[in-house]
Protein backbone atom coordinates (compact mmCIF):
# COMPACT_ATOMS: atom_id res chain seq x y z
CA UNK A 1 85.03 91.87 82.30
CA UNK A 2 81.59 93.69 82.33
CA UNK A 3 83.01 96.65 83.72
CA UNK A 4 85.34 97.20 80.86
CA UNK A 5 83.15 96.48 78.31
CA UNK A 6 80.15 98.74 79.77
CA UNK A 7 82.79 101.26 80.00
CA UNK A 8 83.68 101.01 76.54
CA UNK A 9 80.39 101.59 75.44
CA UNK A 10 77.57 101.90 77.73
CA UNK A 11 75.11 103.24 75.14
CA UNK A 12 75.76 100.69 72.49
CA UNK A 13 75.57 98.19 74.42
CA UNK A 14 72.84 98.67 76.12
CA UNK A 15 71.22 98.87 72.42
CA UNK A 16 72.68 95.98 71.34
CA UNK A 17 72.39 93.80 75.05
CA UNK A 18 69.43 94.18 76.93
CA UNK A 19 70.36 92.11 79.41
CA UNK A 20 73.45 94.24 79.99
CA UNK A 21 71.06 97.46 81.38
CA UNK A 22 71.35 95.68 84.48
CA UNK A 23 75.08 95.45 84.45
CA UNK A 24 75.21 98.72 83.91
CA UNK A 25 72.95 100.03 86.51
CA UNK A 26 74.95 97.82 89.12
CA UNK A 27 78.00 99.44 88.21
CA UNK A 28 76.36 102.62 88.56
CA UNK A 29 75.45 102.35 91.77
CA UNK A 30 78.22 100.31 93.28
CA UNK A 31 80.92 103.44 92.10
């Protein structure tokens, strides 16, 4: 669910959801 959605938009949503930065960074480094 994250994944797609980070994927989708990474910059927005990291704009718009703070919290997601550390989604995103976990993807990062997991792929």
């Amino acid at each position: 669910m994250g994944t797609t959605t980070t994927t989708a938009t990474p910059n927005p949503i990291i704009s718009v959801h703070p919290h997601t930065r550390g989604d995103h960074q976990q993807l990062k480094r997991e792929g």
